[in-house]
Protein backbone atom coordinates (compact mmCIF):
# COMPACT_ATOMS: atom_id res chain seq x y z
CA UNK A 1 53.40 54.43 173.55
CA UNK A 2 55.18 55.65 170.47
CA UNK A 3 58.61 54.06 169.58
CA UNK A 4 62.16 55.80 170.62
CA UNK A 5 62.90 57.60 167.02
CA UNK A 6 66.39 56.56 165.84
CA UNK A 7 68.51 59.72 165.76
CA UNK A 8 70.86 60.34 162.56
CA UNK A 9 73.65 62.87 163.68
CA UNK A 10 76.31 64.01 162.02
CA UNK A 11 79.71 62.27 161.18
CA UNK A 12 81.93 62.32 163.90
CA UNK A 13 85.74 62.52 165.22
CA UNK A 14 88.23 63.97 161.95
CA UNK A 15 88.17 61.11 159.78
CA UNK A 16 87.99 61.85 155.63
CA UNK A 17 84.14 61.60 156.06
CA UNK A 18 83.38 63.34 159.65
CA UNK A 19 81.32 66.77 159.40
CA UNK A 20 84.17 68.13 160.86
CA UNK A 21 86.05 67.51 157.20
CA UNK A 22 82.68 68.28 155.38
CA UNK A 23 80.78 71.35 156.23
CA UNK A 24 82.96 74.30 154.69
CA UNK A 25 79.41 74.60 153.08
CA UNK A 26 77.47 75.27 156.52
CA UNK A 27 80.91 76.67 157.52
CA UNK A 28 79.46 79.81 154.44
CA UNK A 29 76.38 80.13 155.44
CA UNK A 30 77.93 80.84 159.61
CA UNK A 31 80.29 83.45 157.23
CA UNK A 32 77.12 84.99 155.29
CA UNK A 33 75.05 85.62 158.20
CA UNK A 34 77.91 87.71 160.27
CA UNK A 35 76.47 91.12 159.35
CA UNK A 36 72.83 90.43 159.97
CA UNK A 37 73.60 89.14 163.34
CA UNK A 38 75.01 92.56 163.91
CA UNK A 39 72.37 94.23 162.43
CA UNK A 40 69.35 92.81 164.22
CA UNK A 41 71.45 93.07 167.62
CA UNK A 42 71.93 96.63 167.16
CA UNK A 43 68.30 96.74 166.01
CA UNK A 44 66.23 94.64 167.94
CA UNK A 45 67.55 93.21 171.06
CA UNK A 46 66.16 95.87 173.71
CA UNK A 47 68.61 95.67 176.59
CA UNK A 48 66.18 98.06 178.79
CA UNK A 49 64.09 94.63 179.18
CA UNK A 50 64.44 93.47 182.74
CA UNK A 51 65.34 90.14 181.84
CA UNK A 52 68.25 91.93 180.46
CA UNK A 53 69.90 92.33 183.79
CA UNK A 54 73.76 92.56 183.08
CA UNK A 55 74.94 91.56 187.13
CA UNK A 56 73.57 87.78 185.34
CA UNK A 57 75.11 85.98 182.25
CA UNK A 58 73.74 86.30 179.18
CA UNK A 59 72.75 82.81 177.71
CA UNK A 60 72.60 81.66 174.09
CA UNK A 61 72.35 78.57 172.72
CA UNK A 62 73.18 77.34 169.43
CA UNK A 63 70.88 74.74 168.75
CA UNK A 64 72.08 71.59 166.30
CA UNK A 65 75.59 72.71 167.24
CA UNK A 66 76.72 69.41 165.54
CA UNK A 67 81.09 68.53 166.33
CA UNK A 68 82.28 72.29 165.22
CA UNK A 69 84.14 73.54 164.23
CA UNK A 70 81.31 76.01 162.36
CA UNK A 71 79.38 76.28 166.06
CA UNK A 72 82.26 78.34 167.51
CA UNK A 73 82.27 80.90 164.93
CA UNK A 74 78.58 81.34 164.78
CA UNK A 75 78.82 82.05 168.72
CA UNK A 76 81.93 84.23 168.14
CA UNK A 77 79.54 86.42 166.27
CA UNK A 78 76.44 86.49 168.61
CA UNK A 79 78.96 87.20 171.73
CA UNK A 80 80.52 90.32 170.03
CA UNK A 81 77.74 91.66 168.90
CA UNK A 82 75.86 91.65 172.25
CA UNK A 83 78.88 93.17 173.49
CA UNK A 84 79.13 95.85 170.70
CA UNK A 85 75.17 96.79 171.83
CA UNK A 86 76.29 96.85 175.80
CA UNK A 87 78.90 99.25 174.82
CA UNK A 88 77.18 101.59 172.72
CA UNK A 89 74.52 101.69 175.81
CA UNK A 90 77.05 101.97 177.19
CA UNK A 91 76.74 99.60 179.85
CA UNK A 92 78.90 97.39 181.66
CA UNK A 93 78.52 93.73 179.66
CA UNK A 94 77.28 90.67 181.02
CA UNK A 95 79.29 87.06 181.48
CA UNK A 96 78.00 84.51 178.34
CA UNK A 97 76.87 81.19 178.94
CA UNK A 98 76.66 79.32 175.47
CA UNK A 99 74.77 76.45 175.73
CA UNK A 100 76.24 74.19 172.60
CA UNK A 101 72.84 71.25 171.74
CA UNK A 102 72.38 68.63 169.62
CA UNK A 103 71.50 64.65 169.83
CA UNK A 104 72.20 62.48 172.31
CA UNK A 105 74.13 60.33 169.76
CA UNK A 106 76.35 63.92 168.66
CA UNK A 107 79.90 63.21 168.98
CA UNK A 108 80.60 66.10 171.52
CA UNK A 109 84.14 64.63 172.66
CA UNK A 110 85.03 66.20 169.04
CA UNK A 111 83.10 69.07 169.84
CA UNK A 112 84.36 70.07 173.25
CA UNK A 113 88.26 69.14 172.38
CA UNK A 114 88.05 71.60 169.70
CA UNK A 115 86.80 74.02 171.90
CA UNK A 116 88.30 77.59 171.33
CA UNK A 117 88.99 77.30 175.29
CA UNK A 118 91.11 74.53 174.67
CA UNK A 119 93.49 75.40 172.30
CA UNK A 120 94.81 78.73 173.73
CA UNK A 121 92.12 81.51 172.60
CA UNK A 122 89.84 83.65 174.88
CA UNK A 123 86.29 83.37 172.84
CA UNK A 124 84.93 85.24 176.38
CA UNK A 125 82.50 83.01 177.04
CA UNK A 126 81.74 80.05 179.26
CA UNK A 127 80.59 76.70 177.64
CA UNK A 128 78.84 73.87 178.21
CA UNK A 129 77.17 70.94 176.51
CA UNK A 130 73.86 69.87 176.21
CA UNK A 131 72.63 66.38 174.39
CA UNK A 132 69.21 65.72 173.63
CA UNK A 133 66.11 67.80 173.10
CA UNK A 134 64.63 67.69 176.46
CA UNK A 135 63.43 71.66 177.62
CA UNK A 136 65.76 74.04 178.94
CA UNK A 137 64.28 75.76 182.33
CA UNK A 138 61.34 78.62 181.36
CA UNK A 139 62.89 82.02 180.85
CA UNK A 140 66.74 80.49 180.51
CA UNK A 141 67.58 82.17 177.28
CA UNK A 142 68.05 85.27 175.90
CA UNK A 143 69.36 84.94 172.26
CA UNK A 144 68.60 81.33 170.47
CA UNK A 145 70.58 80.66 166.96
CA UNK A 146 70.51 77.18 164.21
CA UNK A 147 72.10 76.55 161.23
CA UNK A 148 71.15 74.80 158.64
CA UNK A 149 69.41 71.97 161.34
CA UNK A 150 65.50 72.95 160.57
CA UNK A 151 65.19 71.52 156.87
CA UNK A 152 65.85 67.87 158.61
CA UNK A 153 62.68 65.80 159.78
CA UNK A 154 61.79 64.22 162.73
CA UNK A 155 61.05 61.91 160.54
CA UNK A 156 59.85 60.09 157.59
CA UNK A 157 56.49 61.62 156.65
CA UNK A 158 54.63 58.11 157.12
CA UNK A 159 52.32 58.40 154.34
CA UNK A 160 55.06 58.47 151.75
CA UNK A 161 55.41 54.57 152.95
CA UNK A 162 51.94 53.30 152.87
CA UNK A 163 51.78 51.84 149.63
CA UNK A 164 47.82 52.47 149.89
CA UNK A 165 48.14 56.24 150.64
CA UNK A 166 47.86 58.49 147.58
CA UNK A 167 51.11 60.11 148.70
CA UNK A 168 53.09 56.52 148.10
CA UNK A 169 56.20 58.05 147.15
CA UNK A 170 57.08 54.53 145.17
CA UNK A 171 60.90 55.07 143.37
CA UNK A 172 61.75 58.29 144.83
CA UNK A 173 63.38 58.75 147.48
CA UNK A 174 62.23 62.30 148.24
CA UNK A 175 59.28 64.80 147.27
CA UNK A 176 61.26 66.17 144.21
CA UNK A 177 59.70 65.09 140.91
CA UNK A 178 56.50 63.83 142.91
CA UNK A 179 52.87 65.22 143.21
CA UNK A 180 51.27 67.14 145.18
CA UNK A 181 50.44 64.46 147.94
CA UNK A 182 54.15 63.41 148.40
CA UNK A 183 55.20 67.38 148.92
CA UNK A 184 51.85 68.05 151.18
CA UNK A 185 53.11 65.25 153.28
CA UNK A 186 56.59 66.50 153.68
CA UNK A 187 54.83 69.78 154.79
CA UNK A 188 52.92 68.30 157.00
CA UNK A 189 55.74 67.26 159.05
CA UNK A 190 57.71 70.09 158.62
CA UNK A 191 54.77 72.02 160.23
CA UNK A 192 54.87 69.47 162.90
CA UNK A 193 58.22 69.61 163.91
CA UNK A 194 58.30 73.43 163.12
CA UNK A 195 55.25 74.52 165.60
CA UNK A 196 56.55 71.56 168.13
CA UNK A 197 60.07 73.55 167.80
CA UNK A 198 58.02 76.88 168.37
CA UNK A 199 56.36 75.71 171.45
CA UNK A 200 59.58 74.34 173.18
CA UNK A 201 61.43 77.64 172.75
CA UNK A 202 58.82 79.83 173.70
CA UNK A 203 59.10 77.86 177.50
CA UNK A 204 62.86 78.50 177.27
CA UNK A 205 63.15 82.19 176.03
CA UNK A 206 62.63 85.39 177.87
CA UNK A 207 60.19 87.65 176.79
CA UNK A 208 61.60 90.20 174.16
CA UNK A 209 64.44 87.45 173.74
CA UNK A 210 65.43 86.52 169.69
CA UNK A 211 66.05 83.81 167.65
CA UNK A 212 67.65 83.65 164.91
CA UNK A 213 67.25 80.54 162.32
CA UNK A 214 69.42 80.33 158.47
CA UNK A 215 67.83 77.55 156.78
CA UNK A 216 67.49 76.44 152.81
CA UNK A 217 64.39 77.20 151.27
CA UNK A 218 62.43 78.13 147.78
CA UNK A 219 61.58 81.32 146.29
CA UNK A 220 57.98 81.74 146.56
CA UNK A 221 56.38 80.04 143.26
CA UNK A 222 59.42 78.09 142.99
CA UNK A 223 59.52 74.28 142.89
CA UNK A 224 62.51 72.17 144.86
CA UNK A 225 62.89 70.25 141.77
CA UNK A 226 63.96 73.33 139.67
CA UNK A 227 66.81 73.73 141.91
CA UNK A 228 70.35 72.43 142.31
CA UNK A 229 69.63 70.37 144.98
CA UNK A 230 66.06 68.97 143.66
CA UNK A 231 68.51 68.03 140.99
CA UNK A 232 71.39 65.90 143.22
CA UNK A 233 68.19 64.35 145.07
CA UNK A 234 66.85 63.00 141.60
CA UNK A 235 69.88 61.33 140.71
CA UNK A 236 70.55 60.02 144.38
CA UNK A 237 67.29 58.29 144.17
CA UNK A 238 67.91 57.07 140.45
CA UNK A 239 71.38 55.65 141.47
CA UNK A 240 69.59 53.21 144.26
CA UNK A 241 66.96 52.42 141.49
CA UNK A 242 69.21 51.14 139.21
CA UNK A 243 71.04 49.45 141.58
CA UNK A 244 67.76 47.57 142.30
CA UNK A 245 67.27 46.97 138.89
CA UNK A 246 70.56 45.53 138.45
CA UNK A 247 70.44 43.28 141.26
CA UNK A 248 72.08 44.81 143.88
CA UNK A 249 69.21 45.35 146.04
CA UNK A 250 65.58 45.45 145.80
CA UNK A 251 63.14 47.21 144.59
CA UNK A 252 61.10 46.97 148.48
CA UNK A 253 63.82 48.46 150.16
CA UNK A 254 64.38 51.13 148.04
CA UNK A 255 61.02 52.38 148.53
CA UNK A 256 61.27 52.17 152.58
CA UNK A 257 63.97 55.00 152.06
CA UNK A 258 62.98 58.58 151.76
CA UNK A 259 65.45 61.40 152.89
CA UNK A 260 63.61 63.27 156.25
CA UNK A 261 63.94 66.49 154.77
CA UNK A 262 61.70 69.69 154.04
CA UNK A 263 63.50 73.10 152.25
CA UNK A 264 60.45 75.76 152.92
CA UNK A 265 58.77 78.19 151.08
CA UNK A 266 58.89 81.52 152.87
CA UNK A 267 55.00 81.23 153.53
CA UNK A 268 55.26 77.92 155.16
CA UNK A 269 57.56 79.33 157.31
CA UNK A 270 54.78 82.48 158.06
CA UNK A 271 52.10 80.29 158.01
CA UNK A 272 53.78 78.15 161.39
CA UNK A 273 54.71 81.29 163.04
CA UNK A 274 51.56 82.62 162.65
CA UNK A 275 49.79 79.77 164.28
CA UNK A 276 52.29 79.55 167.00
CA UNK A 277 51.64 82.74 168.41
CA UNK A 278 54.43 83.08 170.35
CA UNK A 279 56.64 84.58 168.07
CA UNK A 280 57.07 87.36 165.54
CA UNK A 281 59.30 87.48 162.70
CA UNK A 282 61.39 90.38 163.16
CA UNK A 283 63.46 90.37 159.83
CA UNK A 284 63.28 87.39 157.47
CA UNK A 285 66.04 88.36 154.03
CA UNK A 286 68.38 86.13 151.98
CA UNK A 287 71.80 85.40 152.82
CA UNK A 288 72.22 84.51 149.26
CA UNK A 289 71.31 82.36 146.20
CA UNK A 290 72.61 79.67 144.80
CA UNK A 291 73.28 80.05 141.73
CA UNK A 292 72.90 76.55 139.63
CA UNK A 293 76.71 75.73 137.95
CA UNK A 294 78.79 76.56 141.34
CA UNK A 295 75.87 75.03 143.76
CA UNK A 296 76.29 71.89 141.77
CA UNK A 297 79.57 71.62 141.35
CA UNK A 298 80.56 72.19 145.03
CA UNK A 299 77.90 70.39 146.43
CA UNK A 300 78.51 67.43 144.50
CA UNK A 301 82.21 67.42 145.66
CA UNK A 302 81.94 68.29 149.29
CA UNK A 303 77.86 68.06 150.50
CA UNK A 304 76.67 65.03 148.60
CA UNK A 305 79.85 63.26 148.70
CA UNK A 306 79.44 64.09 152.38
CA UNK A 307 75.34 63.01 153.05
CA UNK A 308 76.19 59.76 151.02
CA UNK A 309 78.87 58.34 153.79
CA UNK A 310 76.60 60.15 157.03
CA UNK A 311 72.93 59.26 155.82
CA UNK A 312 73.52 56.65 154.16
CA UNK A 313 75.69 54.74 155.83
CA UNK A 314 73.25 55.40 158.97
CA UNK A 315 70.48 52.98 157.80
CA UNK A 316 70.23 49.40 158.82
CA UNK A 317 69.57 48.16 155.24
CA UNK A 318 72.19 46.50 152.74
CA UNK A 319 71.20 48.83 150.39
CA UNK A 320 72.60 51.83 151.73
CA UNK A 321 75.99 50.26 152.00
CA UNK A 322 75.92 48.81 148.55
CA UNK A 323 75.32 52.28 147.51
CA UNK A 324 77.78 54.02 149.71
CA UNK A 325 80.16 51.67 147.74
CA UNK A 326 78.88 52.51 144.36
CA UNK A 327 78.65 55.79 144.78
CA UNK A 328 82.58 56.03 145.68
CA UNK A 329 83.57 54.37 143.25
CA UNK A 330 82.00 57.19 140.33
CA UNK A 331 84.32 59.01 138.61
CA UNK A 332 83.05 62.44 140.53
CA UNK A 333 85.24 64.76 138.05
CA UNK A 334 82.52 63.28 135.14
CA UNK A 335 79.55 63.16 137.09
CA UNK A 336 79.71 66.76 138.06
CA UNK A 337 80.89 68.07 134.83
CA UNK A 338 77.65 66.22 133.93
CA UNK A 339 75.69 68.25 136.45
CA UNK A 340 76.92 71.70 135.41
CA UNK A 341 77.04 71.07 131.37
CA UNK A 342 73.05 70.80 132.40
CA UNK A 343 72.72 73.44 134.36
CA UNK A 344 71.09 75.56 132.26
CA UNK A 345 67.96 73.38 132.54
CA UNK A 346 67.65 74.60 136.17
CA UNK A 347 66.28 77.49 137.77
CA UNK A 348 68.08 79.81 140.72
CA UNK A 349 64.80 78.90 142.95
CA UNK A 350 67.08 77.81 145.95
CA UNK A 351 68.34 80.56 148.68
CA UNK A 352 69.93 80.58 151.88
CA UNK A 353 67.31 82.36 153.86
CA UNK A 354 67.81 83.87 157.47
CA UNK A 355 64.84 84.79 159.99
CA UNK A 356 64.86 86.61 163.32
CA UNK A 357 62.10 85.61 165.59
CA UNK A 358 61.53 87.86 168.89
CA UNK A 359 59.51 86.13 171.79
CA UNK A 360 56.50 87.63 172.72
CA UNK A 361 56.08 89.69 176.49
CA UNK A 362 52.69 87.77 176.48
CA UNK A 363 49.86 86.45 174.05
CA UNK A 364 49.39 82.95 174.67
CA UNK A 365 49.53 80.65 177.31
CA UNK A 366 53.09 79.13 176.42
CA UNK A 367 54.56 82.50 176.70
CA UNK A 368 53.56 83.45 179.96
């Protein structure tokens, strides 16, 4: 029997280094992809499917909703323009069910308290909460949305531990910077946990029902360590080995650390669907790039400064809290005017990238 994987949510409650004081970031991306939920509403969601039917609610879920508050505008957006396509029908609109998901171990007290029910708006739809990743009921939902949740891993890719596996990702503490092996391994899970992600949704979504999914990724022929964040990932690893080298730690338990995370080509991302089967990709377009000297500087200030208290912090070993400490304690101000003066090193692989999926009528056993 496998082991229970240890789950890694986000910061919770308000406090200086909760999610809820860190993600204006993700909070962007929610902002950026406003108009193309419109657009493939308008364009692709075919109300004159009978598993439209308006006397019944209308059921999204956002999935990796995290503590908000970024969750509730992302819904905002898929409820308004669902009922911007009823009226141009025009038809009388449905009730909305949003289903709000995310670990077990998610801090949805936050979540729920900060509910746009709760403080006095009407967001016009009923909520409710949903921890863990056990499957929804077949044919439950008819519009599916994440945000920046698909880069993360299941987890660790566990060939980049095996110190006799040519993929031994020895003094790194992600595929940035490594061979071949090392990013072929990270694929492999992301494949994984991208066709096992594939499967469960095509149980829980109606046929003709989308998806929508914003998630980082490279440029085709671009390489993660010729971005931005290849970049902050480099010097996160070279921070924990020179703290190794200097004592702090050692040099074993820096390489049983790797950061579970995978930022796709856009042909990986075919390449899953394709074997899936279940889906199609209805639209796939760039909600924008990120351009080196402002993804630097804001990441380091907000994101990383972020990832080092959540992640970090997360993991059993003394390490991580030695570095947690060392890390605060940089002067940021020089460290990211070190980042940008070098940003011309760097190239703008690295782009926000936004994909509608629509769930087959029929095609394979798993959609029927």
């Amino acid at each position: 029997m496998d082991a229970i994987e240890v789950q890694y949510p986000m910061n919770g409650g308000h406090g200086p280094y909760s999610y809820v004081q860190n993600s204006s970031y993700q909070k962007g991306v929610v902002d950026a992809a406003r108009d193309v939920i419109f657009q493939v509403v308008a364009e692709k969601l075919d109300l004159g499917n009978p598993c439209f039917d308006s006397s019944n609610p209308f059921r999204i879920a956002d999935l990796g909703c995290s503590t908000g508050p970024n969750t509730f505008f992302a819904m905002q957006n898929v409820v308004e323009a669902v009922k911007l396509k009823y009226q141009s029908i025009p038809q009388t609109s449905p009730e909305f069910l949003v289903f709000f998901n995310d670990h077990t171990d998610n801090d949805f007290n936050v979540l729920f308290r900060s509910l746009p029910h709760n403080t006095g708006a009407s967001p016009g739809y009923f909520a409710a909460g949903v921890p863990g990743s056990l499957l929804f009921p077949k044919n439950t939902f008819h519009f599916l949305h994440s945000s920046y949740a698909l880069q993360w891993l299941s987890k660790v890719p566990k060939e980049v531990l095996d110190r006799d596996s040519p993929a031994w990702n020895k003094g790194k503490i992600h595929y940035t910077g490594s061979d071949e092996h090392v990013t072929k391994a990270f694929f492999g899970q992301f494949q994984k946990d991208m066709d096992g992600f594939l499967k469960a949704r095509a149980q829980e979504m109606v046929g003709g029902g989308l998806m929508l999914i914003q998630l980082p990724g490279i440029r085709n022929g671009g390489l993660f360590s010729q971005t931005g964040a290849g970049m902050i990932h480099f010097i996160l690893g070279s921070c924990l080995v020179e703290m190794a080298k200097m004592g702090y730690t050692t040099e074993e338990k820096v390489d049983t650390f790797n950061v579970p995370q995978y930022h796709p080509l856009i042909e990986d991302l075919e390449m899953v669907v394709d074997m899936n089967k279940c889906f199609t990709i209805e639209k796939a377009g760039v909600l924008f790039t990120l351009r080196t000297e402002s993804f630097l500087y804001f990441h380091f200030l907000d994101t990383i400064h972020f990832l080092s208290f959540s992640l970090f912090r997360s993991f059993p070993y003394s390490v991580f809290s030695l570095f947690v400490s060392f890390w605060h304690n940089l002067n940021f101000y020089a460290w990211s005017w070190f980042l940008t003066s070098r940003a011309f090193i760097l190239s703008d692989f690295h782009e926000i990238r936004i994909f509608t999926f629509a769930r087959k009528y029929s095609g394979c056993s798993r959609c029927s």
